[in-house]
C-alpha atoms as a PDB file:
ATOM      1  CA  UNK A   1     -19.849  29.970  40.771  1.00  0.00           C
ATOM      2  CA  UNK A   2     -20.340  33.775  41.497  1.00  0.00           C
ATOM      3  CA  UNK A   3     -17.218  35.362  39.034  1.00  0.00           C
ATOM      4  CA  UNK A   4     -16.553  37.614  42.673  1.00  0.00           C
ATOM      5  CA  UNK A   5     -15.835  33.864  44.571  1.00  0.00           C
ATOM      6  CA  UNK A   6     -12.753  33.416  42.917  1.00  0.00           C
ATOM      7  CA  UNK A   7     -10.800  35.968  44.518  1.00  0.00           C
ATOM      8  CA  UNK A   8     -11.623  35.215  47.810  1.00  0.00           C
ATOM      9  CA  UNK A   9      -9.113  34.260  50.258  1.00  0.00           C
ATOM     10  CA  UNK A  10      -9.653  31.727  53.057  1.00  0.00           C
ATOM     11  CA  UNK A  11      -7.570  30.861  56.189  1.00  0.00           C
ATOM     12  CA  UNK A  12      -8.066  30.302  60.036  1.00  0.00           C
ATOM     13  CA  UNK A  13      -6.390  32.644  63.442  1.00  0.00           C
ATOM     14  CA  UNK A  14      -6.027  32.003  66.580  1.00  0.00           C
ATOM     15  CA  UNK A  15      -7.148  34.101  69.625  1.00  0.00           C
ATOM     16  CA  UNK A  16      -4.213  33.575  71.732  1.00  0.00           C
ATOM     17  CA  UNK A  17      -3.772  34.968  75.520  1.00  0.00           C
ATOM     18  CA  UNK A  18      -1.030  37.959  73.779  1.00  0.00           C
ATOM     19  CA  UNK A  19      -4.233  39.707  72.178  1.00  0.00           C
ATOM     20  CA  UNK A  20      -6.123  40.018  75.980  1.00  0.00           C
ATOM     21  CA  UNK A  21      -5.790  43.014  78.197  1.00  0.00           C
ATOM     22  CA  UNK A  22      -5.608  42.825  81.966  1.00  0.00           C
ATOM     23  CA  UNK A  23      -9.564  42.633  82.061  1.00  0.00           C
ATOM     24  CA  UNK A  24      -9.617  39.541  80.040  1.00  0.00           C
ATOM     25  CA  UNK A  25     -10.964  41.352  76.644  1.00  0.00           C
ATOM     26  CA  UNK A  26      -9.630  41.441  73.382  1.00  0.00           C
ATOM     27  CA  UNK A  27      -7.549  44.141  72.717  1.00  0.00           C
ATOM     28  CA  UNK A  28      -8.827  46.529  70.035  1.00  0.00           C
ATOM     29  CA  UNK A  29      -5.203  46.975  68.638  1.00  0.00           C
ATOM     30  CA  UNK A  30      -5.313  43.057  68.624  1.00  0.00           C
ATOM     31  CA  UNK A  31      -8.913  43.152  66.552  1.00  0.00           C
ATOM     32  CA  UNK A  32      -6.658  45.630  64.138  1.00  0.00           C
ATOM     33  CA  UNK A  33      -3.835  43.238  63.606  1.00  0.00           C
ATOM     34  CA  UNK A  34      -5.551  40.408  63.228  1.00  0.00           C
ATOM     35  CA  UNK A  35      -7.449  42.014  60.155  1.00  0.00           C
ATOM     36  CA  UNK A  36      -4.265  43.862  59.060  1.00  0.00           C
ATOM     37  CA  UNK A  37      -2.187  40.335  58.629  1.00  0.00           C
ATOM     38  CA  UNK A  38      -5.321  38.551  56.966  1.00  0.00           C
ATOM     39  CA  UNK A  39      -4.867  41.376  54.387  1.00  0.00           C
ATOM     40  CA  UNK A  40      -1.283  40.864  53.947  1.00  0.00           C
ATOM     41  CA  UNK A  41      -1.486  36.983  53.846  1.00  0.00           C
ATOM     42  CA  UNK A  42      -4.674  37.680  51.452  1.00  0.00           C
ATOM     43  CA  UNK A  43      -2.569  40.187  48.924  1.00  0.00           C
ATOM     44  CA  UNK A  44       0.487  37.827  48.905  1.00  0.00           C
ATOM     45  CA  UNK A  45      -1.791  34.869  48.229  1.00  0.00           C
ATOM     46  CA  UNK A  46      -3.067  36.256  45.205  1.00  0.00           C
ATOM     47  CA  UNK A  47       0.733  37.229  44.020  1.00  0.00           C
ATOM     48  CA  UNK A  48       1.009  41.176  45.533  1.00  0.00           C
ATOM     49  CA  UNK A  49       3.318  40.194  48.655  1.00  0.00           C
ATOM     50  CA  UNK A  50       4.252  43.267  50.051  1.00  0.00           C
ATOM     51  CA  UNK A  51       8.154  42.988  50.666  1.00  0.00           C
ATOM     52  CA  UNK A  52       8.202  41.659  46.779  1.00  0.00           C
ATOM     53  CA  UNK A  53       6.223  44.248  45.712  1.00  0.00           C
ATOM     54  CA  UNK A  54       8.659  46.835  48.000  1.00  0.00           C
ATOM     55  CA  UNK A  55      11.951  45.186  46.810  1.00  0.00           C
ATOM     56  CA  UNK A  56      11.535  44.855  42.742  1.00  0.00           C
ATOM     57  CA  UNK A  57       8.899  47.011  41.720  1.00  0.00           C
ATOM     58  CA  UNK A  58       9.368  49.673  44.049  1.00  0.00           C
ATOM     59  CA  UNK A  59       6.213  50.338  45.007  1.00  0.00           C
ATOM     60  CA  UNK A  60       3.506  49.000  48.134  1.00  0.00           C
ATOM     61  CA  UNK A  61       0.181  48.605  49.208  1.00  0.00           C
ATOM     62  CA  UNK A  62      -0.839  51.249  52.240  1.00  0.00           C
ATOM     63  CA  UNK A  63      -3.226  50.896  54.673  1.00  0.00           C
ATOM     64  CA  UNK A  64      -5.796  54.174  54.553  1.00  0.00           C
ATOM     65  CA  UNK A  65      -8.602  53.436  56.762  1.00  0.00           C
ATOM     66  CA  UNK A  66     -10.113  50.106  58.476  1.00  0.00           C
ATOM     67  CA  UNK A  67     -13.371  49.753  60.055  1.00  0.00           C
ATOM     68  CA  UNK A  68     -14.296  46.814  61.958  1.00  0.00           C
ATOM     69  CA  UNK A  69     -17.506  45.654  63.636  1.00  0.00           C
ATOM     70  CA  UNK A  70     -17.872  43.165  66.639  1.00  0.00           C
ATOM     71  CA  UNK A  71     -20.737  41.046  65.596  1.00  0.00           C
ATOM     72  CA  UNK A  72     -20.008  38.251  68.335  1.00  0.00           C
ATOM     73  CA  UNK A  73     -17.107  38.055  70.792  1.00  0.00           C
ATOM     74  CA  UNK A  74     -13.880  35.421  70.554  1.00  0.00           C
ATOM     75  CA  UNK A  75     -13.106  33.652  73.248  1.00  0.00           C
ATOM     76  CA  UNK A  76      -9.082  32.967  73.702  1.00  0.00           C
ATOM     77  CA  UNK A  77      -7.767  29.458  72.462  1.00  0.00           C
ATOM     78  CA  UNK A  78     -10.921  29.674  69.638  1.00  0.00           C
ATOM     79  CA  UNK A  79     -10.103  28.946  66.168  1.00  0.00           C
ATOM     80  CA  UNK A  80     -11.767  31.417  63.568  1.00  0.00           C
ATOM     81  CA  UNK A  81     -11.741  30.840  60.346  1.00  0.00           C
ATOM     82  CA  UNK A  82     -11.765  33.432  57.822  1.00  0.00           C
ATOM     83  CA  UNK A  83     -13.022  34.784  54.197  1.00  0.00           C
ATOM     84  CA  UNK A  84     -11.155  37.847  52.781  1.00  0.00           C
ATOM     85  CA  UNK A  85     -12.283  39.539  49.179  1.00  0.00           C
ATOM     86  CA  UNK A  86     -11.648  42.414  46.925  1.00  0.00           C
ATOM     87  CA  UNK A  87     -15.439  44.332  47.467  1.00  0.00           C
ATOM     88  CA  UNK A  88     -14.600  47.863  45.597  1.00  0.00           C
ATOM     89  CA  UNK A  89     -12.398  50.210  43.971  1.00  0.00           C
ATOM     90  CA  UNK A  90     -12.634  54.068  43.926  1.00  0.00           C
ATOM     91  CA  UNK A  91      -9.984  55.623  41.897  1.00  0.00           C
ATOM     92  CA  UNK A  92      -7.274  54.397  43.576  1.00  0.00           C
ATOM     93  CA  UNK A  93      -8.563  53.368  46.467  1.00  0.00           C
ATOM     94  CA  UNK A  94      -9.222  49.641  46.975  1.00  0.00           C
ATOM     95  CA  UNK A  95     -11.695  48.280  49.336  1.00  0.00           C
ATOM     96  CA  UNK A  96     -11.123  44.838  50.648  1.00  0.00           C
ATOM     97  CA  UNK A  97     -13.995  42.507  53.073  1.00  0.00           C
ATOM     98  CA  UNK A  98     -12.728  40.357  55.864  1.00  0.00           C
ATOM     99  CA  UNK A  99     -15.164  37.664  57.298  1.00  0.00           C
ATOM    100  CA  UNK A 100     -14.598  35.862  60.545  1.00  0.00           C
ATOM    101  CA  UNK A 101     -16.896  32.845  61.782  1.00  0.00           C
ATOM    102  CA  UNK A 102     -17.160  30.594  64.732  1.00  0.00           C
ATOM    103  CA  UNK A 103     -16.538  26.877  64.651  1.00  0.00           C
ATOM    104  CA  UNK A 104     -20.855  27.160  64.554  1.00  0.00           C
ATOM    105  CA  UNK A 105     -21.036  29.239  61.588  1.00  0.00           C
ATOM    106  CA  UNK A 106     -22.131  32.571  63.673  1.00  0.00           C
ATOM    107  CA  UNK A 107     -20.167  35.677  62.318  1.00  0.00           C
ATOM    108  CA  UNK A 108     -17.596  36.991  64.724  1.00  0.00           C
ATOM    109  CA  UNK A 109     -15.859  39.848  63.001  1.00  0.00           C
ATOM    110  CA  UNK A 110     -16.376  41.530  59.936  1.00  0.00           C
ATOM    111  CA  UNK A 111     -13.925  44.161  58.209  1.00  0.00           C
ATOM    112  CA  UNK A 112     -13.192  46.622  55.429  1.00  0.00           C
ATOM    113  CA  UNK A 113      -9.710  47.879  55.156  1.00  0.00           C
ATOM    114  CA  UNK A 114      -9.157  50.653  51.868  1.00  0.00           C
ATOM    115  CA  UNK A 115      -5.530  50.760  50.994  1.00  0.00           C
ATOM    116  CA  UNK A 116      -4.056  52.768  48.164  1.00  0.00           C
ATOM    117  CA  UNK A 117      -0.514  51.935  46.211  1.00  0.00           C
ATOM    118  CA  UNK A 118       2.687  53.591  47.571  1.00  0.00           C
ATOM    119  CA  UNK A 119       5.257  54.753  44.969  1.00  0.00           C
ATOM    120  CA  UNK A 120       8.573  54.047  47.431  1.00  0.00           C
ATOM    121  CA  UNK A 121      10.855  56.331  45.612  1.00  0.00           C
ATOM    122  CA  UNK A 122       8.397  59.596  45.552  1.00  0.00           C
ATOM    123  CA  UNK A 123       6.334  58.838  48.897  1.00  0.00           C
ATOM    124  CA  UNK A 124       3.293  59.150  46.870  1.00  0.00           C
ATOM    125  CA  UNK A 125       0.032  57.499  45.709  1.00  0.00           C
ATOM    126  CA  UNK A 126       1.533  55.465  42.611  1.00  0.00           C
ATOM    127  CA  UNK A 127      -0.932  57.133  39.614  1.00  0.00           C
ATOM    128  CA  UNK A 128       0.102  54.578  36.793  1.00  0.00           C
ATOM    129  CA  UNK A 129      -3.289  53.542  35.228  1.00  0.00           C
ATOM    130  CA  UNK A 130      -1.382  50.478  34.040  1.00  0.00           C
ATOM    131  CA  UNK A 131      -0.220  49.187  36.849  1.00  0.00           C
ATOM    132  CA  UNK A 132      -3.360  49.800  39.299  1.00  0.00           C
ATOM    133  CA  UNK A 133      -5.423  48.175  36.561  1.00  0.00           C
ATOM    134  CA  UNK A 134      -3.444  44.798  36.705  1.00  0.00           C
ATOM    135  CA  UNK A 135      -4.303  44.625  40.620  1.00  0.00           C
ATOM    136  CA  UNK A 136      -7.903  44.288  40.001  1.00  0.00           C
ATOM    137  CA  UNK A 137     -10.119  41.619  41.205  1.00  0.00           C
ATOM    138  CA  UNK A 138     -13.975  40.838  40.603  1.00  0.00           C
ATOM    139  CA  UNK A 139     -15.824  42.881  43.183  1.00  0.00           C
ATOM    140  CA  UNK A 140     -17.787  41.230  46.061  1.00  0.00           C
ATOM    141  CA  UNK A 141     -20.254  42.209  48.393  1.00  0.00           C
ATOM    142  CA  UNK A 142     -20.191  44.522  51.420  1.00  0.00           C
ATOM    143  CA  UNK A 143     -20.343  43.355  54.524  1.00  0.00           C
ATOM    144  CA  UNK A 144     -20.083  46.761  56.116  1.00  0.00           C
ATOM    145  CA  UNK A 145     -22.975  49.037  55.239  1.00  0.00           C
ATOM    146  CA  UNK A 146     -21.126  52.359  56.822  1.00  0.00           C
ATOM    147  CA  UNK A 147     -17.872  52.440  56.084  1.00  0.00           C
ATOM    148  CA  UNK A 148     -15.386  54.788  54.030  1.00  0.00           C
ATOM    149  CA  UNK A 149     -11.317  55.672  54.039  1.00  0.00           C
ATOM    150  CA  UNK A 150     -12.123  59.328  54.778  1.00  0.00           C
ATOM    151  CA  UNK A 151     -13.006  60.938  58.326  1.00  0.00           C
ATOM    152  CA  UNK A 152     -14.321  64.388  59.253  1.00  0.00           C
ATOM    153  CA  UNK A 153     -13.490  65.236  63.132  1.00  0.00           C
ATOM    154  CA  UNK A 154     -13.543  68.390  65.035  1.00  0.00           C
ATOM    155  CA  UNK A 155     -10.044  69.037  66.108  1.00  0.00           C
ATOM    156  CA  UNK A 156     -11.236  71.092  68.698  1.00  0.00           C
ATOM    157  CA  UNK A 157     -13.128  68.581  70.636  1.00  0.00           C
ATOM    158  CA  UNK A 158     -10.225  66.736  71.560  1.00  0.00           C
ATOM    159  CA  UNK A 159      -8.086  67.683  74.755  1.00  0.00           C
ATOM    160  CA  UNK A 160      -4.399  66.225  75.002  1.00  0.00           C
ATOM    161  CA  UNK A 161      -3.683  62.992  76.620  1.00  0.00           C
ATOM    162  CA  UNK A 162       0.025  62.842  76.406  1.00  0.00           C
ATOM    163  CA  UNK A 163       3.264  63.441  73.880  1.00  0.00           C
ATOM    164  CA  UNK A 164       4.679  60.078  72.158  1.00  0.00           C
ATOM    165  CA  UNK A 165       7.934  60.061  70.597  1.00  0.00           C
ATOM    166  CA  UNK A 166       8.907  57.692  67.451  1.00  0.00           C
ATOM    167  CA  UNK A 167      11.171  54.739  68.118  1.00  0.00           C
ATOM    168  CA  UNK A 168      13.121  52.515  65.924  1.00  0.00           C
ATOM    169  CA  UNK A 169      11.396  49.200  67.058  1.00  0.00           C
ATOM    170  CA  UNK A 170       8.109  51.606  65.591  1.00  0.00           C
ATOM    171  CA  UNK A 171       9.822  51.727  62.273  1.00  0.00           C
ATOM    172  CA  UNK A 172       8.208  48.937  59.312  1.00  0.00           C
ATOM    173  CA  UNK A 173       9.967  48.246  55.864  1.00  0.00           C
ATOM    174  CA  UNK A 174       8.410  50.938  54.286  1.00  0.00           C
ATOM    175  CA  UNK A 175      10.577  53.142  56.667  1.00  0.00           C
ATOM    176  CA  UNK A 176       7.474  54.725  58.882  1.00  0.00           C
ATOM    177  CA  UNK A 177       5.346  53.815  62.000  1.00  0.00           C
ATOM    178  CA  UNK A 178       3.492  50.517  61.443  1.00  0.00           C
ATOM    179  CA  UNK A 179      -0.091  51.091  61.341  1.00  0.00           C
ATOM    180  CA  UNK A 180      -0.562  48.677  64.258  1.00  0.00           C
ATOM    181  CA  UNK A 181       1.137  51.461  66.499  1.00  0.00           C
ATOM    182  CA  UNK A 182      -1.339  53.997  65.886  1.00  0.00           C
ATOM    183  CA  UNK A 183      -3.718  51.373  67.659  1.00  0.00           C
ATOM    184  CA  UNK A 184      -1.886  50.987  70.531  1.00  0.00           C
ATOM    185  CA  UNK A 185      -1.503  54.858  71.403  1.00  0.00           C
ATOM    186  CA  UNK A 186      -5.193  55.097  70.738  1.00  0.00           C
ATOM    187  CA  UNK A 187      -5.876  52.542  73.310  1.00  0.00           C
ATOM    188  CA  UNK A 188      -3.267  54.040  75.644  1.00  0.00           C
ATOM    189  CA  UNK A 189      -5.485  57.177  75.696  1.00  0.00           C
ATOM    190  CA  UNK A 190      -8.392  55.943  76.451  1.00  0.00           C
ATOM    191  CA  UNK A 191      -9.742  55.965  79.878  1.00  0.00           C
ATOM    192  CA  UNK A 192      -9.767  53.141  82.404  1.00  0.00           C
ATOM    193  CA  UNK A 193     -13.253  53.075  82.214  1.00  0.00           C
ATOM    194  CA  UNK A 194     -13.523  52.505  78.643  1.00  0.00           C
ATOM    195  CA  UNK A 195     -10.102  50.364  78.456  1.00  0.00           C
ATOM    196  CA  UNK A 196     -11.304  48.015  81.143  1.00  0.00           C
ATOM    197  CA  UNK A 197     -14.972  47.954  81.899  1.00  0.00           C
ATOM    198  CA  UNK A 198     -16.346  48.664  78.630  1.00  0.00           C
ATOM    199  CA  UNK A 199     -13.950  46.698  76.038  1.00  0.00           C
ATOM    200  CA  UNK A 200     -15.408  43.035  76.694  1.00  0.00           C
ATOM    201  CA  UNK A 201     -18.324  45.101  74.610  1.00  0.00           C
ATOM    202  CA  UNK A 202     -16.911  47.022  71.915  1.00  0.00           C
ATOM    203  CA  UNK A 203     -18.979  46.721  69.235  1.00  0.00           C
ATOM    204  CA  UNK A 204     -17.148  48.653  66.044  1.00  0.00           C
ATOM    205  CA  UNK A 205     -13.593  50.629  65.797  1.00  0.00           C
ATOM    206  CA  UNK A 206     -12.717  52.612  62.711  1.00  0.00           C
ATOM    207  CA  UNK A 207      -8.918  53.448  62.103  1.00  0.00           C
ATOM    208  CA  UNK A 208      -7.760  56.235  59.652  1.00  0.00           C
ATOM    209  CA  UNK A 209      -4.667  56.750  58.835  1.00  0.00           C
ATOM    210  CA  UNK A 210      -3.860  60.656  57.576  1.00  0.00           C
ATOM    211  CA  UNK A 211       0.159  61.234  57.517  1.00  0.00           C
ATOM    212  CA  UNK A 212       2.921  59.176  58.311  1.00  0.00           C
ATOM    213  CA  UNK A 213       5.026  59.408  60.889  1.00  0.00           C
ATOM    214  CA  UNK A 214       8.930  59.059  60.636  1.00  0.00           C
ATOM    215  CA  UNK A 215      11.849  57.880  63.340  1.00  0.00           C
ATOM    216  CA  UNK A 216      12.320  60.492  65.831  1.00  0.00           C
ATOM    217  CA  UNK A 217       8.903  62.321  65.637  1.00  0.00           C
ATOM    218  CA  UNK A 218       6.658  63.383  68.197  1.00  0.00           C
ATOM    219  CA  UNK A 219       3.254  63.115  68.109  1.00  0.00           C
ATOM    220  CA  UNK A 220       0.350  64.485  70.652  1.00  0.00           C
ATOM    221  CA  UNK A 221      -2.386  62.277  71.537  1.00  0.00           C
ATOM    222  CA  UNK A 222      -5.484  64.041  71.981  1.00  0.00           C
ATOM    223  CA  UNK A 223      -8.805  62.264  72.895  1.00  0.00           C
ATOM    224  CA  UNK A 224     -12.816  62.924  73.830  1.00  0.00           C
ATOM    225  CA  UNK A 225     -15.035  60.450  75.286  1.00  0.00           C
ATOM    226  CA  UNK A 226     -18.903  60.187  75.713  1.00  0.00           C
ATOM    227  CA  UNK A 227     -20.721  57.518  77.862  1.00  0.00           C
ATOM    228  CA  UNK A 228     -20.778  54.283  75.034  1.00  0.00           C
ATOM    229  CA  UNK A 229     -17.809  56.227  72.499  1.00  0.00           C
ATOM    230  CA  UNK A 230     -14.853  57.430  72.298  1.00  0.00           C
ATOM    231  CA  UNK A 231     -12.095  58.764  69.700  1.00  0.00           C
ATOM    232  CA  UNK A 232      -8.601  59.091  69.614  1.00  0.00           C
ATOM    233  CA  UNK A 233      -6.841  61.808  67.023  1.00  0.00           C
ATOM    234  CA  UNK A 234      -2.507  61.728  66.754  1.00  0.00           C
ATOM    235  CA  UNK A 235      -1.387  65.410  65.737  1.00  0.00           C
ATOM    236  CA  UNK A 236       2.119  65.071  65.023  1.00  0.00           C
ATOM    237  CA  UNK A 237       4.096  67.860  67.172  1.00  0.00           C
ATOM    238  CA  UNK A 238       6.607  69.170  63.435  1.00  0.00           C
ATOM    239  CA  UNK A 239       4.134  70.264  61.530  1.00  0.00           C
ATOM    240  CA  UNK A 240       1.137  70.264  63.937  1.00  0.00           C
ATOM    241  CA  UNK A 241      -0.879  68.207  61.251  1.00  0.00           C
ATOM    242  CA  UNK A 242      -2.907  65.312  62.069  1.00  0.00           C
ATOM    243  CA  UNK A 243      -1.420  61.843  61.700  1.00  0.00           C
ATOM    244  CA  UNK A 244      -4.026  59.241  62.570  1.00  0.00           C
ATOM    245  CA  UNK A 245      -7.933  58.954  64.092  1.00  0.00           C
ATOM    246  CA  UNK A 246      -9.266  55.786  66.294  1.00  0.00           C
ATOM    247  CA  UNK A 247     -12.958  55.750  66.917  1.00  0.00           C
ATOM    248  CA  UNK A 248     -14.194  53.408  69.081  1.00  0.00           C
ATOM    249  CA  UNK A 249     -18.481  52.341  69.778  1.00  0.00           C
ATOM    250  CA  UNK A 250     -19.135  50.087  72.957  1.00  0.00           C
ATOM    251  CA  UNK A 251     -22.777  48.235  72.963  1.00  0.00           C
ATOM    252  CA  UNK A 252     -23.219  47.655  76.664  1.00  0.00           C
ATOM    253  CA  UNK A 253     -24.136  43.618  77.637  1.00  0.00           C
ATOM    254  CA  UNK A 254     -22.781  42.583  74.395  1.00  0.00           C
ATOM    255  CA  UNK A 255     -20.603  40.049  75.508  1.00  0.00           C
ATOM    256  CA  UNK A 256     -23.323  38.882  77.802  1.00  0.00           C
ATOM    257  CA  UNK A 257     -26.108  38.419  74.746  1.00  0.00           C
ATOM    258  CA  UNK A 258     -23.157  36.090  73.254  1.00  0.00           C
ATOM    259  CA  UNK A 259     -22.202  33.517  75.752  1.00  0.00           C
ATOM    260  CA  UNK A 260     -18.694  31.741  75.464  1.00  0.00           C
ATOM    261  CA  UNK A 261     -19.889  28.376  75.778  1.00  0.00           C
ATOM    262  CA  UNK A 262     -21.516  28.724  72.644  1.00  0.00           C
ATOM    263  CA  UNK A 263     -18.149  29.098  70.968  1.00  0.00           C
ATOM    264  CA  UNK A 264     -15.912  27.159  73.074  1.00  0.00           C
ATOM    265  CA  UNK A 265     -15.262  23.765  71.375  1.00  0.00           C
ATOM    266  CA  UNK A 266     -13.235  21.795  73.690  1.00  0.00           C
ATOM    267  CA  UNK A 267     -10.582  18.640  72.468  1.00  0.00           C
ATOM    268  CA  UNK A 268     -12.722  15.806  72.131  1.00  0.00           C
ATOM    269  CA  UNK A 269     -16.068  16.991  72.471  1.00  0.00           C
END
């Protein structure tokens, strides 16, 4: 066996009816959680559960950047299973490959998240060489050819949307917005062409993650759409620095090159 094959993770998710919008597509903030929880079931499998990790060493994994690619539709009620892997480490930057299949072996979704350690008590990037070594695992291979935890954007290309404000039901245990909301006001800023007609084909959405945002902040949502793209940037309204990018790439007919019967195994058949 490959030395990289013993850190991988397996497991199997759901697509239930709470991840569909009201044109019967999969959600890309639901495509964003279900890679973000693979990571955290994946990282507490192999001993580096987050609230442990929070609660008695005082330090936790963040999420930097995520890039996903649709290589195949899910139909609701299918069962995926999943591979998840440690693929690279820059500095202190780890890189981490998520693999979804059909029940037919045809690959569904594939994903590289980069996280970095938290040090809880200072708010920054934990820089112990000690303790980042000890959370290594052998390196796999890439499934993601383009993909990185850095973004460049033009901040002038983007024309505001709409102001957000912060709640508390917002709020995670690390005492900031969950990373999940950042999806959700990027798809609230998105067109109705592009949140309706065009989602049953997204094809690849990228997620950075630049600043965090606390209880009670604002935050502007600015976006700029083209015919098959579109991006999302969150500038947060204190300090007028960005907080968060969504980037989103729609292959028109892909959900029709894929047909759901393919995938659709049905109790007893």
């Amino acid at each position: 066996m490959e030395e990289w094959r013993k850190g991988v993770v397996s497991g199997n998710t759901i697509i239930n009816a709470s991840m569909l919008n009201s044109a019967g597509a999969i959600g890309p903030e639901a495509y964003q959680q279900i890679v973000g929880l693979i990571f955290e079931e994946s990282a507490a499998r192999q001993g580096m559960e987050i609230s442990h990790m929070i609660r008695y060493l005082g330090v936790s994994w963040v999420m930097l950047a995520m890039t996903l690619e649709i290589k195949s539709p899910a139909l609701p009620g299918e069962t995926l299973s999943w591979s998840s892997w440690q693929s690279g480490r820059d500095g202190k930057v780890w890189r981490r490959e998520t693999e979804l299949l059909h029940a037919d072996g045809t690959p569904a979704i594939y994903g590289a998240t980069f996280v970095s350690l938290l040090d809880i008590r200072t708010r920054r990037i934990c820089r112990d060489e000690k303790t980042l070594d000890r959370l290594n695992f052998p390196e796999g291979k890439k499934l993601i050819k383009e993909a990185s935890s850095r973004a460049e954007y033009d901040l002038d290309a983007f024309h505001e949307q709409h102001i957000r404000k912060v709640y508390p039901s917002w709020i995670d245990e690390l005492g900031h917005t969950n990373n999940h909301r950042y999806g959700e006001m990027g798809y609230d800023a998105l067109s109705e062409e592009k949140r309706l007609s065009l989602m049953p084909d997204l094809s690849r959405l990228e997620l950075y993650f630049f600043k965090e945002l606390k209880l009670g902040e604002s935050v502007s949502v600015r976006a700029q759409e083209s015919d098959v793209q579109a991006q999302v940037l969150g500038v947060s309204t204190t300090d007028l620095k960005p907080s968060f990018l969504v980037r989103y790439a729609f292959d028109p007919g892909l959900s029709q090159r894929f047909p759901g019967e393919a995938h659709c195994i049905l109790p007893g058949s």
